[in-house]
N, C-alpha and C. Protein backbone atom coordinates (compact mmCIF):
# COMPACT_ATOMS: atom_id res chain seq x y z
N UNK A 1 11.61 -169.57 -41.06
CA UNK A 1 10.55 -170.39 -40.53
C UNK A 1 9.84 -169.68 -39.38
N UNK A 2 10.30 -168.78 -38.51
CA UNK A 2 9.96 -168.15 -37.34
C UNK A 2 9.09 -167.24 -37.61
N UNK A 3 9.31 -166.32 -38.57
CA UNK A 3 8.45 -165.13 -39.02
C UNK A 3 7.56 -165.86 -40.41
N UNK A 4 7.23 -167.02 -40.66
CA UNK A 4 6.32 -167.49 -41.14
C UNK A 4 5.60 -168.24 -40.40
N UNK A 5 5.88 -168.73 -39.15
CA UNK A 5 4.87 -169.13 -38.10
C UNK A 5 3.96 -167.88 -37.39
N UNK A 6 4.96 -167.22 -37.20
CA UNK A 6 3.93 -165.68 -36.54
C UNK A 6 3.44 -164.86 -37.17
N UNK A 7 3.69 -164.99 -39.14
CA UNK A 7 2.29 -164.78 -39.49
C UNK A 7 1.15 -165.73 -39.75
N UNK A 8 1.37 -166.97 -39.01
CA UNK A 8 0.48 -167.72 -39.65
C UNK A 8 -0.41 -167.59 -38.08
N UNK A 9 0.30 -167.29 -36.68
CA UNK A 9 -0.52 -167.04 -35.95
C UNK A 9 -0.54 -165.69 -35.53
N UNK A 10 -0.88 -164.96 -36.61
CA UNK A 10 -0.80 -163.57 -35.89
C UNK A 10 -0.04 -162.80 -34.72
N UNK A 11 1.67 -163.02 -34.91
CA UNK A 11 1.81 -162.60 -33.76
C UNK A 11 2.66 -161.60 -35.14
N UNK A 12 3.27 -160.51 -34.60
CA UNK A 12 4.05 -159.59 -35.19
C UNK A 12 5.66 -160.22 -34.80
N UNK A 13 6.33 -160.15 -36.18
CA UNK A 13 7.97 -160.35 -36.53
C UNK A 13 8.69 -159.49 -36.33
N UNK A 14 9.68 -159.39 -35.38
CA UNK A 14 10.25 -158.19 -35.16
C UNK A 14 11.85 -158.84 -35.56
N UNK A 15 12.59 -157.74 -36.19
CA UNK A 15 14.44 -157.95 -36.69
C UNK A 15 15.14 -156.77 -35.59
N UNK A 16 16.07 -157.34 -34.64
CA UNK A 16 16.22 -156.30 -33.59
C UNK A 16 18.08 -156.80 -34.86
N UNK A 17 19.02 -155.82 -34.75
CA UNK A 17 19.94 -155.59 -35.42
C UNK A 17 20.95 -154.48 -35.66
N UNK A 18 21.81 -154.53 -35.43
CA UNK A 18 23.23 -153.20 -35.39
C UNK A 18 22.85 -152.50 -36.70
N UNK A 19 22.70 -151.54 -36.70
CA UNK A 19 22.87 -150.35 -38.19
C UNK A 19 23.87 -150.87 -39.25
N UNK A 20 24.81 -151.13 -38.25
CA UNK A 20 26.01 -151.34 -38.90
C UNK A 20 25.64 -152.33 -40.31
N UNK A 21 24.99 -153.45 -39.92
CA UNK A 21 24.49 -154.45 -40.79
C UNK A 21 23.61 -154.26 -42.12
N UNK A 22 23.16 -152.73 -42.54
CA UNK A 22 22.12 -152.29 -43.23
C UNK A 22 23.34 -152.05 -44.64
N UNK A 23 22.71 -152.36 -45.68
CA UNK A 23 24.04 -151.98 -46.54
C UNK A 23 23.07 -150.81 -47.90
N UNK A 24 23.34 -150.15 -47.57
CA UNK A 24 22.86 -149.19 -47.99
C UNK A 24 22.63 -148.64 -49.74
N UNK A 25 23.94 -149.57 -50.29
CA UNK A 25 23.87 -149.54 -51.76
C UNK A 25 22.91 -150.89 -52.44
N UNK A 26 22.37 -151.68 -51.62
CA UNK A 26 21.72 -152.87 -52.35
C UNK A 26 20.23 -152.63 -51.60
N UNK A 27 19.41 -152.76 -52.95
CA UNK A 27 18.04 -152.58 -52.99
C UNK A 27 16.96 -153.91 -52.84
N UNK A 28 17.43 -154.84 -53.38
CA UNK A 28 16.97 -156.19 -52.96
C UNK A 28 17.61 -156.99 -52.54
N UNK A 29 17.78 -157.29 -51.38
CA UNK A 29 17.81 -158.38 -50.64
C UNK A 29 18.09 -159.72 -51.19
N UNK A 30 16.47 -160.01 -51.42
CA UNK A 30 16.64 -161.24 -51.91
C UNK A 30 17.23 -161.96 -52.41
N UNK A 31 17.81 -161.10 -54.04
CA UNK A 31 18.13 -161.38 -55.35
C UNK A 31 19.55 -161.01 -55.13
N UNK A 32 19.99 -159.79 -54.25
CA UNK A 32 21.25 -159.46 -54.27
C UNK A 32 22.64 -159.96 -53.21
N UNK A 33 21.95 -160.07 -51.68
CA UNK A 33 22.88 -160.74 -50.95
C UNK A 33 22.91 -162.33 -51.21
N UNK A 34 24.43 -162.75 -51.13
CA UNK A 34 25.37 -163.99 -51.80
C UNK A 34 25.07 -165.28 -50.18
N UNK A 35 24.97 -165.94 -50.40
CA UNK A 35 23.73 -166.74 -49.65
C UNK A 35 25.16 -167.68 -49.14
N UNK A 36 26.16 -168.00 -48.44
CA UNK A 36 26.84 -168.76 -48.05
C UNK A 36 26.46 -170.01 -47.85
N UNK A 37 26.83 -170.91 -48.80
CA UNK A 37 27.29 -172.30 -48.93
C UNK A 37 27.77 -173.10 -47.65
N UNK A 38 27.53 -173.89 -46.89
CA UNK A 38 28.61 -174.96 -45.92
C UNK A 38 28.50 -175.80 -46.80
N UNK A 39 29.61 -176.92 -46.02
CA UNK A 39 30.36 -178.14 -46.66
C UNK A 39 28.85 -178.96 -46.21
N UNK A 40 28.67 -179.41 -46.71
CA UNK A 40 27.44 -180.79 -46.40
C UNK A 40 27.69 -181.57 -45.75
N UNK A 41 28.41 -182.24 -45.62
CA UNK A 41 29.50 -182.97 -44.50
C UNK A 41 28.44 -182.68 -42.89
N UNK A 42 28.24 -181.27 -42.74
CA UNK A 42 28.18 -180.45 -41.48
C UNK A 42 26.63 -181.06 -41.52
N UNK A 43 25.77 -181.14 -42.60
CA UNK A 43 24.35 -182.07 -41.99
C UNK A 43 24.06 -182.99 -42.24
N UNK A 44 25.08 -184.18 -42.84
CA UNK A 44 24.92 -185.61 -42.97
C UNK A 44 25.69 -186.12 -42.11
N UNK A 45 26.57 -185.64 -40.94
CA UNK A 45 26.69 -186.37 -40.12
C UNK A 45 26.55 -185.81 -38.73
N UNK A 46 26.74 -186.35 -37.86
CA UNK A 46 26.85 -186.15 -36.35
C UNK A 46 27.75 -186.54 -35.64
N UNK A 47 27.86 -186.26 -34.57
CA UNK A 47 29.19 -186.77 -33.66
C UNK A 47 28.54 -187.02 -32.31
N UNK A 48 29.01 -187.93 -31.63
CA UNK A 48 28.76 -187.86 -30.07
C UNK A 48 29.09 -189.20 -30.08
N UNK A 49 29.21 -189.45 -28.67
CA UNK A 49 29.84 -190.65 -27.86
C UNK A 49 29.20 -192.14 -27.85
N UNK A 50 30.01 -193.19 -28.27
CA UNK A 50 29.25 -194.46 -28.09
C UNK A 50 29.10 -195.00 -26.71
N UNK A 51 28.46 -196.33 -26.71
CA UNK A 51 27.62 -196.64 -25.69
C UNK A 51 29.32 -196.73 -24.88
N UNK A 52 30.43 -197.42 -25.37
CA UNK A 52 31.65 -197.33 -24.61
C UNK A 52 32.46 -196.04 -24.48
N UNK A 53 32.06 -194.79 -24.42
CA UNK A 53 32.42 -193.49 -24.48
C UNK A 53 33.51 -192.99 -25.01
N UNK A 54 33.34 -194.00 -26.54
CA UNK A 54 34.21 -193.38 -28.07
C UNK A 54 33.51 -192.60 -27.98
N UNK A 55 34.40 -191.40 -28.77
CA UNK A 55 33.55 -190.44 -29.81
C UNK A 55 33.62 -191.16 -31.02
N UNK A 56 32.17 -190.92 -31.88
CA UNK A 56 32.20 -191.53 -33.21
C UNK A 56 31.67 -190.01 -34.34
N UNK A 57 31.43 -190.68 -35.18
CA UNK A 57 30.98 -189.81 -36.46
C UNK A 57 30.17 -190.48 -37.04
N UNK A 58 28.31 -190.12 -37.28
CA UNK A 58 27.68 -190.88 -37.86
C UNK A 58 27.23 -190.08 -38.89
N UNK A 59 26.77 -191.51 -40.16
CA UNK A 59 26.11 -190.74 -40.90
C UNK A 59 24.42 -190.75 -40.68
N UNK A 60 23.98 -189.64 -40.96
CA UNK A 60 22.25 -189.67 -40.44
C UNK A 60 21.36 -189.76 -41.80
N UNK A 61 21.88 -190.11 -43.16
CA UNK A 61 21.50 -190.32 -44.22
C UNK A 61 21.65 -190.96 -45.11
N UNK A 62 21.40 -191.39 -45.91
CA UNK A 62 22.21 -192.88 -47.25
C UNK A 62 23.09 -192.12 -47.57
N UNK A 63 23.91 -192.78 -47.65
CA UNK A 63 24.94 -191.79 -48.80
C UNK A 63 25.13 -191.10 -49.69
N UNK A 64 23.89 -191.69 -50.82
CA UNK A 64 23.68 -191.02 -52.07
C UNK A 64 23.13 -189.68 -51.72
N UNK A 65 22.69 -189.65 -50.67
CA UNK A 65 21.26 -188.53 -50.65
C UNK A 65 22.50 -186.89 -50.61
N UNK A 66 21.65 -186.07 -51.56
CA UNK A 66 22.75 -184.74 -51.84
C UNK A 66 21.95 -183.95 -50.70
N UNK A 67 22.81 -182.87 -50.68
CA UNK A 67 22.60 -182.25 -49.38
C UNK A 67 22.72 -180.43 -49.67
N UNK A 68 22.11 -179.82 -49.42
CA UNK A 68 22.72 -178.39 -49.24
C UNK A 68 22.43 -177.59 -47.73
N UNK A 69 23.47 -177.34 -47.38
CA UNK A 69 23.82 -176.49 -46.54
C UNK A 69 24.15 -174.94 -46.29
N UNK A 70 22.38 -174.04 -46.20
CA UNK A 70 23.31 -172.75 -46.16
C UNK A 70 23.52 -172.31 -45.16
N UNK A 71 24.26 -171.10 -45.44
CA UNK A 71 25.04 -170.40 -43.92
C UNK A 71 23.53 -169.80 -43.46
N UNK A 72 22.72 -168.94 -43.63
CA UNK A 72 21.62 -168.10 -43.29
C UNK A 72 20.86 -168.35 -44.49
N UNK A 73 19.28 -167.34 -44.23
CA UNK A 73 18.68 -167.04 -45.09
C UNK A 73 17.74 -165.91 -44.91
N UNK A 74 17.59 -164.97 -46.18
CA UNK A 74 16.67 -163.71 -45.89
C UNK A 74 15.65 -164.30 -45.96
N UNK A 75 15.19 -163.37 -44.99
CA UNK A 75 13.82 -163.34 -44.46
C UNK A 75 12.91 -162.33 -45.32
N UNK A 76 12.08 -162.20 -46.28
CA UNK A 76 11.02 -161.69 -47.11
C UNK A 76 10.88 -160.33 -46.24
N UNK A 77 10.93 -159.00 -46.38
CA UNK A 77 10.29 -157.97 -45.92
C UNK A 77 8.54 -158.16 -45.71
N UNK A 78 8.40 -158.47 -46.80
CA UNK A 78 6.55 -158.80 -46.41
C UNK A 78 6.45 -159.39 -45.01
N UNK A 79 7.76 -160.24 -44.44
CA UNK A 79 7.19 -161.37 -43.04
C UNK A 79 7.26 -160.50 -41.87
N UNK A 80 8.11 -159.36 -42.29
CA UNK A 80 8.66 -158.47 -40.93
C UNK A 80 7.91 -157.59 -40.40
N UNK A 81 7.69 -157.35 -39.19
CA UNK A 81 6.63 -156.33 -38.85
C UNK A 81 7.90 -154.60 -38.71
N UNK A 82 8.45 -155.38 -38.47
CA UNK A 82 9.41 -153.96 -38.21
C UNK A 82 10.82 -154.22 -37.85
N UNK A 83 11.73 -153.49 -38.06
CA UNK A 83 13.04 -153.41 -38.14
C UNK A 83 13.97 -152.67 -36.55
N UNK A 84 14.70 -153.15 -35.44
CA UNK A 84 14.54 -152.60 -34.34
C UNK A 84 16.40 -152.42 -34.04
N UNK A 85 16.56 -151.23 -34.17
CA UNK A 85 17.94 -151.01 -34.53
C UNK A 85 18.41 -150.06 -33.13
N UNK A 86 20.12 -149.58 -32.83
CA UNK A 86 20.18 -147.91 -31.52
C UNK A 86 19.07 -147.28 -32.27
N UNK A 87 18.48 -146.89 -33.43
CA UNK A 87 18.07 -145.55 -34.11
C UNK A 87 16.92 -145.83 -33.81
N UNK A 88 16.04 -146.69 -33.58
CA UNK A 88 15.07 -147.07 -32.51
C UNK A 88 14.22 -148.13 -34.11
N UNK A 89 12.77 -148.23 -34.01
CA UNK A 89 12.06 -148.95 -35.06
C UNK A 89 11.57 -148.40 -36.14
N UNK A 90 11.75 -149.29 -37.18
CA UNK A 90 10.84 -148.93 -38.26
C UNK A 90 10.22 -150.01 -39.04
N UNK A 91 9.72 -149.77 -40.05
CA UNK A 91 9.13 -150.38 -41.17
C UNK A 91 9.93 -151.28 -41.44
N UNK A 92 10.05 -152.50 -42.52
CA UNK A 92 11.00 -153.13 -43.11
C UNK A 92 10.43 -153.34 -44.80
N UNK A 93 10.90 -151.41 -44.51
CA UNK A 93 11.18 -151.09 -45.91
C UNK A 93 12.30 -150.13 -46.32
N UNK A 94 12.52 -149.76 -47.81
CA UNK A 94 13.01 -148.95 -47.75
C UNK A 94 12.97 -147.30 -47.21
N UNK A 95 11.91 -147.26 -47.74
CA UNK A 95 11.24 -145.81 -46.71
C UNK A 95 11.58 -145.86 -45.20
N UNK A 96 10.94 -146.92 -44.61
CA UNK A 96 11.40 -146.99 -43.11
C UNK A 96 12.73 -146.61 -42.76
N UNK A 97 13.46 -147.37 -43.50
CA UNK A 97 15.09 -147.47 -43.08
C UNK A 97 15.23 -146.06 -43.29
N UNK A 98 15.39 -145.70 -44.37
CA UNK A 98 15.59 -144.19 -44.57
C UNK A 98 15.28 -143.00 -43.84
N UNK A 99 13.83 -143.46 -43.12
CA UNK A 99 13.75 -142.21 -42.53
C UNK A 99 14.03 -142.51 -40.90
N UNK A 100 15.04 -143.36 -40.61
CA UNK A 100 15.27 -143.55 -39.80
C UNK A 100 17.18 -143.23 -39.97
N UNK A 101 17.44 -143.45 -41.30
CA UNK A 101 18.94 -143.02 -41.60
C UNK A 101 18.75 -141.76 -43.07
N UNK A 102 18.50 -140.71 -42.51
CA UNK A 102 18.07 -139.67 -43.73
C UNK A 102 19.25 -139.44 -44.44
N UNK A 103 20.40 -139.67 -43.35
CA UNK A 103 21.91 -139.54 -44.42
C UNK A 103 22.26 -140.02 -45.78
N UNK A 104 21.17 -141.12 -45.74
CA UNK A 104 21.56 -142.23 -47.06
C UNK A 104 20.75 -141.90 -47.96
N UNK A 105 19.71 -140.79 -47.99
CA UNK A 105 18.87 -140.75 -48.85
C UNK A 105 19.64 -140.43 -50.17
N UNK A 106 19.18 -140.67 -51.75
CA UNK A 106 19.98 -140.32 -52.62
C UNK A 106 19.02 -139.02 -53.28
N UNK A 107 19.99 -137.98 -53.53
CA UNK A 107 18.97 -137.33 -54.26
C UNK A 107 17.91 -137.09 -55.87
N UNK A 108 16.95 -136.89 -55.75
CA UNK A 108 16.11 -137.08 -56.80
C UNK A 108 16.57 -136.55 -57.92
């Protein structure tokens, strides 16, 4: 949602991020990293204190209503202005990354 607001007002998206995190054998993103599931539980209810300072557990939805909960979500390369890693910035592409980690290049 963040890097689709700042292209909608022109500001530039920046991903500041450890190297470590770049996985070097997967080419799409999108299609390829496994998108973690939570229990639903975690956004149909809430917790905090009643007016007599129980803690309670509410629900914030009908019951029926289904729910999904994910852990994260990728962010589109198109939204990113650049990628900001120790190895300093690049593109948020493959080219970028690469020529910012030439080790990984595969050969032709």
């Amino acid at each position: 949602m963040k890097a689709l607001a700042a292209r909608d007002n022109h500001v530039p998206f920046y991903v500041a991020l450890p190297s470590s995190t770049f996985d070097f054998e997967m080419n799409d993103g999108l299609r390829q990293i496994p998108i973690e599931e939570r229990d639903e539980h975690e956004v149909r209810f809430v917790s905090g204190k009643t007016a007599d300072g129980l803690l309670a557990e509410v629900r914030v939805c009908p019951e029926q209503t289904p729910a999904k909960n994910y852990g994260f979500d990728v962010t589109p390369a198109r939204l990113i202005t650049g990628l900001i890693c120790e190895r300093g910035i690049c593109e948020a592409t493959e080219r970028g990354i690469l020529d910012l980690f030439p080790e990984h290049r595969r050969p032709a």
